[in-house]
C-alpha atoms as a PDB file:
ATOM      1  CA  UNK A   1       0.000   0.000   0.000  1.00  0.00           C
ATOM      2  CA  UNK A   2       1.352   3.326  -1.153  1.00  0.00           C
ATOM      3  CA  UNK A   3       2.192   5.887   1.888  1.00  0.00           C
ATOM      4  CA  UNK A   4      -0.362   8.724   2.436  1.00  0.00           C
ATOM      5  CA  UNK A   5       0.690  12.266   1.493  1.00  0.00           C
ATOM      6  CA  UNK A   6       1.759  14.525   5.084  1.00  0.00           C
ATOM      7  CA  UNK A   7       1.255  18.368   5.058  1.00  0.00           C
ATOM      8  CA  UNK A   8       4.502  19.289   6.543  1.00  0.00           C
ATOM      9  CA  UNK A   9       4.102  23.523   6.084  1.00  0.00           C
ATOM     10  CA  UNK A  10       2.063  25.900   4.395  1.00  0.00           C
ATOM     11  CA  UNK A  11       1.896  29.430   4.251  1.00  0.00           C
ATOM     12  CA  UNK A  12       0.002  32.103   2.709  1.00  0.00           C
ATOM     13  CA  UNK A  13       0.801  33.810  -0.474  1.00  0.00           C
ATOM     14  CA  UNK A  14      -0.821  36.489  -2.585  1.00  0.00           C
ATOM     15  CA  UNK A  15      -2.068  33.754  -4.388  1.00  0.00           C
ATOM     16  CA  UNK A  16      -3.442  31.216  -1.968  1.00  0.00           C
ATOM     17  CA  UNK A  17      -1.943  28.850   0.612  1.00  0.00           C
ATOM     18  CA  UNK A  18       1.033  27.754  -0.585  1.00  0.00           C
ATOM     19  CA  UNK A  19       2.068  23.899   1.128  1.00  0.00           C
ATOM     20  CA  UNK A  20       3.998  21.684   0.781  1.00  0.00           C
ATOM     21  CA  UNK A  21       3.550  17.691   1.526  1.00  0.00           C
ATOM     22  CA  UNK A  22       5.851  14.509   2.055  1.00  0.00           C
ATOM     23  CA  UNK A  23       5.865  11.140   0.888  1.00  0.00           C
ATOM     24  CA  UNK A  24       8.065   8.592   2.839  1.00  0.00           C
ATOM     25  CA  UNK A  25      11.622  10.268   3.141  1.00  0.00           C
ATOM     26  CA  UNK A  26      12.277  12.306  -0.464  1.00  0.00           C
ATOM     27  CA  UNK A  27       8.618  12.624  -2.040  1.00  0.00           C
ATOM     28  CA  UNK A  28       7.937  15.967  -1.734  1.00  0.00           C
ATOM     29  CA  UNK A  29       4.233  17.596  -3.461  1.00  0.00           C
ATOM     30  CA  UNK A  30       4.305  21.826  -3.545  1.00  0.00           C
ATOM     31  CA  UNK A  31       0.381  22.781  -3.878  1.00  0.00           C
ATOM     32  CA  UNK A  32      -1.432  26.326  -4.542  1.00  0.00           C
ATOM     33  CA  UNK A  33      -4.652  26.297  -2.885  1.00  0.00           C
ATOM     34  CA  UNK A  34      -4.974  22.557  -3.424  1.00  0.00           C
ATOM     35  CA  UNK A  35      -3.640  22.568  -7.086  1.00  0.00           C
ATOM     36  CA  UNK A  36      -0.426  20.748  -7.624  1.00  0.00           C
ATOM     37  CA  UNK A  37       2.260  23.144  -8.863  1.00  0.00           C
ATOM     38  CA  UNK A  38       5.491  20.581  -8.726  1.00  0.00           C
ATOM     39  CA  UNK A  39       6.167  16.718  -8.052  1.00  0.00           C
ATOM     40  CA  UNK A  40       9.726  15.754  -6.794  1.00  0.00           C
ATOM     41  CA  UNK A  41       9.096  12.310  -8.968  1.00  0.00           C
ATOM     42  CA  UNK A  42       8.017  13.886 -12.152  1.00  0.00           C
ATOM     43  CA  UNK A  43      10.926  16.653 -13.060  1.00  0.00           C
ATOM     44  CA  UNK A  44      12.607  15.806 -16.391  1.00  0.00           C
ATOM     45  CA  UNK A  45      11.420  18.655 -18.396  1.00  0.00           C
ATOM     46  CA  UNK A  46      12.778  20.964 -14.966  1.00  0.00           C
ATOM     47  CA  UNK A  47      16.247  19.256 -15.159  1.00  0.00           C
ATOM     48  CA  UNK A  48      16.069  19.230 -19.568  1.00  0.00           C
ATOM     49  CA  UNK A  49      15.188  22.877 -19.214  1.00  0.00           C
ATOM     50  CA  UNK A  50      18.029  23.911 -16.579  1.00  0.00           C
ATOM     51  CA  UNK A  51      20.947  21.734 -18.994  1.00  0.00           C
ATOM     52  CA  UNK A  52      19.511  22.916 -22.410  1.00  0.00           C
ATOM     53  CA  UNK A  53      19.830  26.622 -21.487  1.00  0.00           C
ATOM     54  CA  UNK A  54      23.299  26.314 -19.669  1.00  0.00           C
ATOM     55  CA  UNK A  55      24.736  23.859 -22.358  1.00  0.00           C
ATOM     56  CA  UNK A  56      24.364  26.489 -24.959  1.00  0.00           C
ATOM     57  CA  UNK A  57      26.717  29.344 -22.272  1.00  0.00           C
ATOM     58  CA  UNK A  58      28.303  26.946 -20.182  1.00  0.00           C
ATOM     59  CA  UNK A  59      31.614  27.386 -22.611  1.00  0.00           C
ATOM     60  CA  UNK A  60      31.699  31.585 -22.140  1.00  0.00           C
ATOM     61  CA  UNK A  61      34.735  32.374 -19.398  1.00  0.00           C
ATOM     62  CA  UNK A  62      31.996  33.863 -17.406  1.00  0.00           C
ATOM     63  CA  UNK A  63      28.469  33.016 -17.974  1.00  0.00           C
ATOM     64  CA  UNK A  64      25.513  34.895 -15.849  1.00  0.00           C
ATOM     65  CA  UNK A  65      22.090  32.963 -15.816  1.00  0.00           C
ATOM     66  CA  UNK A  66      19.041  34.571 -14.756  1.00  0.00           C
ATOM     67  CA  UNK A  67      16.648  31.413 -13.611  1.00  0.00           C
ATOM     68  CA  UNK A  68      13.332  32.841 -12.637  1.00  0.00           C
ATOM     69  CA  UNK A  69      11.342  30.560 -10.003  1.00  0.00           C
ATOM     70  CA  UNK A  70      12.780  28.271  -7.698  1.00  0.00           C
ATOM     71  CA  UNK A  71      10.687  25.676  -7.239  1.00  0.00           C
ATOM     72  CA  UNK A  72      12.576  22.491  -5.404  1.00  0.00           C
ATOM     73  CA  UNK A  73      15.283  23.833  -7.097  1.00  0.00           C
ATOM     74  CA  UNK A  74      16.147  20.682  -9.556  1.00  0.00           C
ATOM     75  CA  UNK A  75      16.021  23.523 -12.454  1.00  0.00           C
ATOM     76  CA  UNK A  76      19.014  25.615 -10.355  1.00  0.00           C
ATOM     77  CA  UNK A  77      20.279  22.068  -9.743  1.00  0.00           C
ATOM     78  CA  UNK A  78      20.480  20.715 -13.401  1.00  0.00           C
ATOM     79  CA  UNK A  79      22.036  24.258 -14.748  1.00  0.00           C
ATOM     80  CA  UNK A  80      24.673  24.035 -12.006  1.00  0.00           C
ATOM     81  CA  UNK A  81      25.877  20.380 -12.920  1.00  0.00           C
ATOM     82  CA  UNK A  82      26.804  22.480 -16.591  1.00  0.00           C
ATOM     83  CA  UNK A  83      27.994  25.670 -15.605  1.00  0.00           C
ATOM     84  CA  UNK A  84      31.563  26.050 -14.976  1.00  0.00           C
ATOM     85  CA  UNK A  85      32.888  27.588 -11.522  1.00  0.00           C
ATOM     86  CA  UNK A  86      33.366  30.950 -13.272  1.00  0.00           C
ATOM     87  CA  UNK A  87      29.507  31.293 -13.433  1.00  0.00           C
ATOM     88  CA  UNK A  88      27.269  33.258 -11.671  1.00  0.00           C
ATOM     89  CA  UNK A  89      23.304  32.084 -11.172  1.00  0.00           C
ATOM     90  CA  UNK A  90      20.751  34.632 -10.297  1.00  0.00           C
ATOM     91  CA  UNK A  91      17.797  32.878  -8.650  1.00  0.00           C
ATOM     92  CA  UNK A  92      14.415  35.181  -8.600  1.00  0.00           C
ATOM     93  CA  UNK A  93      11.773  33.763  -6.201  1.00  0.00           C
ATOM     94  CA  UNK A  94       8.751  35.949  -5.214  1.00  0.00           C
ATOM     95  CA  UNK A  95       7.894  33.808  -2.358  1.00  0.00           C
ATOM     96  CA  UNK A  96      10.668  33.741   0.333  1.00  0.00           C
ATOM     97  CA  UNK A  97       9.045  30.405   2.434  1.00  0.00           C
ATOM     98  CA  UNK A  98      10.117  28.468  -1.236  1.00  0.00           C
ATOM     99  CA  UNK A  99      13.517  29.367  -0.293  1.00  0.00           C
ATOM    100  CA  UNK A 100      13.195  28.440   3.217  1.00  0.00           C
ATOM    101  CA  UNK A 101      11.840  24.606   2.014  1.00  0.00           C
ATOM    102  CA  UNK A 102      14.516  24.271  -0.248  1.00  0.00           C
ATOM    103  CA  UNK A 103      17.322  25.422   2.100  1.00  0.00           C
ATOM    104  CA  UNK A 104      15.094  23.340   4.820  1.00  0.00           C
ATOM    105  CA  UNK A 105      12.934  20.154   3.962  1.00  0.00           C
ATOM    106  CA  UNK A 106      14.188  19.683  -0.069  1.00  0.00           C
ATOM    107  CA  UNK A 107      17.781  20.225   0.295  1.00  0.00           C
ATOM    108  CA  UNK A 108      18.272  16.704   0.091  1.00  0.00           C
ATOM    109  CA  UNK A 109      16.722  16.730  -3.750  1.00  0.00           C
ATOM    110  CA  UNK A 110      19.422  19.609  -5.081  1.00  0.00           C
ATOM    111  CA  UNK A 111      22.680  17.991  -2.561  1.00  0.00           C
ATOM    112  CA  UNK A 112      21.915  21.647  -1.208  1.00  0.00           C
ATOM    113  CA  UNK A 113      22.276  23.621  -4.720  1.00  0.00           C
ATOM    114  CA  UNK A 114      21.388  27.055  -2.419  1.00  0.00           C
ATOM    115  CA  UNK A 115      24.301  26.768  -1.073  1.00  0.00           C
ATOM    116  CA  UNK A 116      26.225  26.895  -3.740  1.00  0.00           C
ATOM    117  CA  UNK A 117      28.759  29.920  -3.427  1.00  0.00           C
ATOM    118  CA  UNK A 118      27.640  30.440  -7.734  1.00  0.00           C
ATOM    119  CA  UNK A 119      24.130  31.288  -6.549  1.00  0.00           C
ATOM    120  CA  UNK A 120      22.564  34.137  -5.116  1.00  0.00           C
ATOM    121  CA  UNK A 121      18.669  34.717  -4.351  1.00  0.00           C
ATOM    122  CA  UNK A 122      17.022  37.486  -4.821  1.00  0.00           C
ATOM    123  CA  UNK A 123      13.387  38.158  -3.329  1.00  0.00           C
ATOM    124  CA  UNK A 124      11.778  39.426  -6.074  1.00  0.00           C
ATOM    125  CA  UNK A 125       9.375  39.341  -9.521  1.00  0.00           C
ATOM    126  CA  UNK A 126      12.045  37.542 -12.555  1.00  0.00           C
ATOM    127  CA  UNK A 127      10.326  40.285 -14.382  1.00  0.00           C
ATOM    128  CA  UNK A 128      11.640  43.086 -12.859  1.00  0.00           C
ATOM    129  CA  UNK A 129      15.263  41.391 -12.861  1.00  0.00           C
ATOM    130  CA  UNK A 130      14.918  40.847 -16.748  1.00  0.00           C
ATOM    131  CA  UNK A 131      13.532  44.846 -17.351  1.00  0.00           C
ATOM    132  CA  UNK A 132      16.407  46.104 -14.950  1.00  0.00           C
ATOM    133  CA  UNK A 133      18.797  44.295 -16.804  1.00  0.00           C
ATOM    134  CA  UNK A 134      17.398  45.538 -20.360  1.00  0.00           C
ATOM    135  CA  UNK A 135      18.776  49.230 -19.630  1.00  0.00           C
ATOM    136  CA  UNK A 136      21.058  51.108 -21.101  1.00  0.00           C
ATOM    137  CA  UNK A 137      24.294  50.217 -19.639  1.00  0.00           C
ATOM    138  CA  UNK A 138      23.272  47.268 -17.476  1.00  0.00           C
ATOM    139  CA  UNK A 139      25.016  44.210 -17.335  1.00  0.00           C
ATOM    140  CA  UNK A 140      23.511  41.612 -19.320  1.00  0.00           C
ATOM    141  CA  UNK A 141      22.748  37.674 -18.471  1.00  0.00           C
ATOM    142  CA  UNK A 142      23.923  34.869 -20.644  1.00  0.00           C
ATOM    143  CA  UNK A 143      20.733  33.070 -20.087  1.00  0.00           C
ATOM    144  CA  UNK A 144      17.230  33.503 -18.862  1.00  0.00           C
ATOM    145  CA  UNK A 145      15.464  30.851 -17.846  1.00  0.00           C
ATOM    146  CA  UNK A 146      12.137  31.243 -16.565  1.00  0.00           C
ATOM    147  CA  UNK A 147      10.080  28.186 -14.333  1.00  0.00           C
ATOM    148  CA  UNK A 148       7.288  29.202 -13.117  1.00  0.00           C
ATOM    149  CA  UNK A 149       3.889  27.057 -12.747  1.00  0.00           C
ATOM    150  CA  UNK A 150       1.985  28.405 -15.478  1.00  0.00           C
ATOM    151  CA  UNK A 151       3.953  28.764 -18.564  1.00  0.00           C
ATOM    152  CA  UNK A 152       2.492  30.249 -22.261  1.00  0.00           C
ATOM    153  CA  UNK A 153      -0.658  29.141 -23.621  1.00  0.00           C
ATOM    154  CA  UNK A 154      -3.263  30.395 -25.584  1.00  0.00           C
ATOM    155  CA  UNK A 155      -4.676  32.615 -22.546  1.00  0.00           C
ATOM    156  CA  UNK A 156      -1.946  34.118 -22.347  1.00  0.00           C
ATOM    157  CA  UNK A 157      -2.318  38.047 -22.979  1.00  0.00           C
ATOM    158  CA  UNK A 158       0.016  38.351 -26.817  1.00  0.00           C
ATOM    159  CA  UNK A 159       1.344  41.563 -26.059  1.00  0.00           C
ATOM    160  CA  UNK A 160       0.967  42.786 -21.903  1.00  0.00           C
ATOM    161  CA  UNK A 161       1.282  39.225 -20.214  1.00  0.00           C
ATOM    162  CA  UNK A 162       4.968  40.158 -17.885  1.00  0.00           C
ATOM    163  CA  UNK A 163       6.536  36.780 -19.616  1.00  0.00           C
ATOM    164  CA  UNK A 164       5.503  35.694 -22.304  1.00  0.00           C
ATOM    165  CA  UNK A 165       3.802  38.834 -24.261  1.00  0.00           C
ATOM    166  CA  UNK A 166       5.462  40.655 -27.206  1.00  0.00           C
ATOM    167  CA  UNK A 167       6.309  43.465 -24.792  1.00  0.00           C
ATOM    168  CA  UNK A 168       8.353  41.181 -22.183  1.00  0.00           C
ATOM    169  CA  UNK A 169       9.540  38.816 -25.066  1.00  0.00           C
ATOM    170  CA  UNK A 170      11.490  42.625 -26.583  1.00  0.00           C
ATOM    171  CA  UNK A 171      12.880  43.213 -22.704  1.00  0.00           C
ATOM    172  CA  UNK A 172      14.351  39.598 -22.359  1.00  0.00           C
ATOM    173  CA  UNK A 173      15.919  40.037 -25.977  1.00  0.00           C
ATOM    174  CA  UNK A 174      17.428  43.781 -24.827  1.00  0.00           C
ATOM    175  CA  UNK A 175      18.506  41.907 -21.579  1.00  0.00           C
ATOM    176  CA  UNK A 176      20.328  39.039 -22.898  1.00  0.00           C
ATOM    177  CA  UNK A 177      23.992  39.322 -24.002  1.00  0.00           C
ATOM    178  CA  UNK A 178      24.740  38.560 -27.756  1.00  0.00           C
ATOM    179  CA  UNK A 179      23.462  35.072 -29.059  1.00  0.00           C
ATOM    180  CA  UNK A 180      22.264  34.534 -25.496  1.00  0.00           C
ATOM    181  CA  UNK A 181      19.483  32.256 -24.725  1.00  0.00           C
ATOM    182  CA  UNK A 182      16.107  32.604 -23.529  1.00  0.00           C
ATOM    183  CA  UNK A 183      14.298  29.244 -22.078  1.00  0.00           C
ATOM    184  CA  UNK A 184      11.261  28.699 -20.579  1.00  0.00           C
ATOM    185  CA  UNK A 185       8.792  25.758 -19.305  1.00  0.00           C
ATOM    186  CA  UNK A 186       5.083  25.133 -20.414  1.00  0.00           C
ATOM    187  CA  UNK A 187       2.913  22.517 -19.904  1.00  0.00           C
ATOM    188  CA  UNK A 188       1.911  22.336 -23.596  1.00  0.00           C
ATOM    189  CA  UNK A 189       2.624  23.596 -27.146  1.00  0.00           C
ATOM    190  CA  UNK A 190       1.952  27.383 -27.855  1.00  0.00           C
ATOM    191  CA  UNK A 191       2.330  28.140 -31.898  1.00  0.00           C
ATOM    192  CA  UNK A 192       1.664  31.437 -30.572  1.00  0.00           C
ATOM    193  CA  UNK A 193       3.967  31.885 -28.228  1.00  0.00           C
ATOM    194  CA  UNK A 194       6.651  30.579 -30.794  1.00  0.00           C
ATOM    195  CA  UNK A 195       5.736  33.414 -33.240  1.00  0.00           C
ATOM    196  CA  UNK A 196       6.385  35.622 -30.807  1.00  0.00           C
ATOM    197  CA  UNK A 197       9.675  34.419 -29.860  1.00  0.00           C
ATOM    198  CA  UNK A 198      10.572  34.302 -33.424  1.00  0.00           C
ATOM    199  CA  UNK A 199       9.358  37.899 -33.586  1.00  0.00           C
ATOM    200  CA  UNK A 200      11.242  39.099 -31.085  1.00  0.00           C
ATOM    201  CA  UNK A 201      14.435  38.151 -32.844  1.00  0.00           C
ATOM    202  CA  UNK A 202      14.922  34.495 -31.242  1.00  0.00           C
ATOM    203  CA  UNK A 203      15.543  31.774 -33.386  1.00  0.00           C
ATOM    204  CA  UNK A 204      13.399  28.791 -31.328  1.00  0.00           C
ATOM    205  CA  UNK A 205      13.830  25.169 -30.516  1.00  0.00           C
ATOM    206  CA  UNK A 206      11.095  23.361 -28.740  1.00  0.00           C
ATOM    207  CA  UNK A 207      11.638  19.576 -27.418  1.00  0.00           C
ATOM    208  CA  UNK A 208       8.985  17.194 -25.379  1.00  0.00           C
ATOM    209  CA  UNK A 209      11.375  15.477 -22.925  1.00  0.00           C
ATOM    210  CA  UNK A 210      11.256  12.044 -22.374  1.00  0.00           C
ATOM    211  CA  UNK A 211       8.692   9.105 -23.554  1.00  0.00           C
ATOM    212  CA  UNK A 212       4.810   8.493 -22.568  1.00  0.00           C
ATOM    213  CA  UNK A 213       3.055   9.849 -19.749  1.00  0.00           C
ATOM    214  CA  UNK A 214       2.686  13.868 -19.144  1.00  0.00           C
ATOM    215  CA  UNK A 215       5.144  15.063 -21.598  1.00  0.00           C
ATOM    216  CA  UNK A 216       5.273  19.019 -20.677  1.00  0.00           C
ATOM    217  CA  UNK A 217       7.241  21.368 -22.855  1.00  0.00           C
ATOM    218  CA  UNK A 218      10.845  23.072 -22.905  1.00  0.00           C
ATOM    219  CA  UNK A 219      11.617  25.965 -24.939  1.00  0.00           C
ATOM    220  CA  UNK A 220      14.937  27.027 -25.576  1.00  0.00           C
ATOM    221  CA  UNK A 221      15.263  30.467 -28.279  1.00  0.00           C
ATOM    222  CA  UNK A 222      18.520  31.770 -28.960  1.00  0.00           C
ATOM    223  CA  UNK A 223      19.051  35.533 -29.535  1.00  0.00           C
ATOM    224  CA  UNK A 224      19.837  36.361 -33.223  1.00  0.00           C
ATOM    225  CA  UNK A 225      21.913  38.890 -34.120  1.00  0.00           C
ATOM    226  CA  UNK A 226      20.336  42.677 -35.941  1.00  0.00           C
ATOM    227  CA  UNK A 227      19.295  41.790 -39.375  1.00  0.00           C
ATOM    228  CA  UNK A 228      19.384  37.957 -39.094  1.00  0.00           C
ATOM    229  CA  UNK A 229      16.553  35.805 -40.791  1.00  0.00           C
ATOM    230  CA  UNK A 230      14.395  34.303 -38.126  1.00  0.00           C
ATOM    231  CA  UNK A 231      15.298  30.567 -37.931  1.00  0.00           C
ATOM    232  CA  UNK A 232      13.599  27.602 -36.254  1.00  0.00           C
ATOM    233  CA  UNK A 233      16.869  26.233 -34.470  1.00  0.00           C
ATOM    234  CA  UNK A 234      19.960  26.371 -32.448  1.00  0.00           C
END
């Protein structure tokens, strides 16, 4: 007989009750107001995402990733198993208590990624990080890799929605460094979405990780340079 599911902490969020439940000793379950945002057991397209984007930087003497939503951290954990030591990881988590869990409870699923001295976390919207970093003069990131629970779909506003709308699709471009690389989770396909990217100047490759089951969706667009054709590829 399986184990039941324990409630172990929960705490409230601007969105709902954030909690998070255990399994036995490393099945972890983080929920939103009953809705399951992320399974420690099902996280290949988390890990594919985190070594896609870093695989295509991990060679520059001093990549800077942007990773935008922590989660249990196996994204931060998968990018750090390709990034060399030079590199430094910007984590942006709105909710401080996910930090907490995966410092606390799910350090064991990362071998304690947080504490890696590559990484630091920041308390704030990945948005915000990606629009100061589009400026005139800022210092650009390598990468940007965004995980957060609800990736683009066909609600998704095309031109004001902070992620994945025409208007933040020109800031990420503006904040990446030349040919840098963009990546992002979804749970499904959005043709939309990839028009956009395209759009924006990004030349797109999408992938389905793994076989069977819930197959969810990893992005990963490359910035082309002024004047390039747009391109369906790395």
């Amino acid at each position: 007989m399986a184990q039941p599911w324990h409630t172990i902490e929960t705490a409230a969020t601007t969105d709902g009750v954030l909690e998070l439940r255990r399994r036995g000793e490393r099945d972890f379950l983080i929920l939103i107001n009953g809705r399951v945002l992320m399974n420690s057991s099902a996280n290949r397209s988390e890990i594919t995402l985190g070594r896609l984007a870093c695989e295509a930087v991990a060679a520059r003497p001093w990549p800077r990733i942007l990773l935008g939503g922590l989660g249990m951290g196996l994204t931060l954990r998968a990018a750090l198993d390709i990034l060399p030591p030079s590199a430094q990881v910007v984590v942006a988590e709105l909710n401080a208590v996910v930090v907490e869990w995966c410092r606390g409870p799910l350090a064991g699923l990362t071998h304690g990624a947080l504490d890696d001295p590559r990484v630091t976390v920041v308390i704030d919207d990945v948005a915000a990080k990606v629009a100061q970093a589009a400026q005139a003069g800022a210092q650009r990131f390598d990468a940007v890799i965004i995980d957060l629970y609800e990736g683009p779909r066909a609600a998704t506003d095309a031109r004001n929605d902070p992620f994945y709308g025409s208007r933040a699709l020109t800031a990420t471009k503006a904040a990446l460094s030349p040919g840098g690389v963009f990546a992002v989770w979804g749970e499904n396909p959005d043709k939309a979405f990839e028009k956009r990217l395209t759009a924006a100047g990004f030349s797109v490759n999408m992938q389905r990780p793994g076989r069977g089951g819930l197959r969810h969706v990893v992005y990963v667009a490359q910035a082309r340079p002024a004047g390039n054709h747009p391109g369906k590829s790395l």
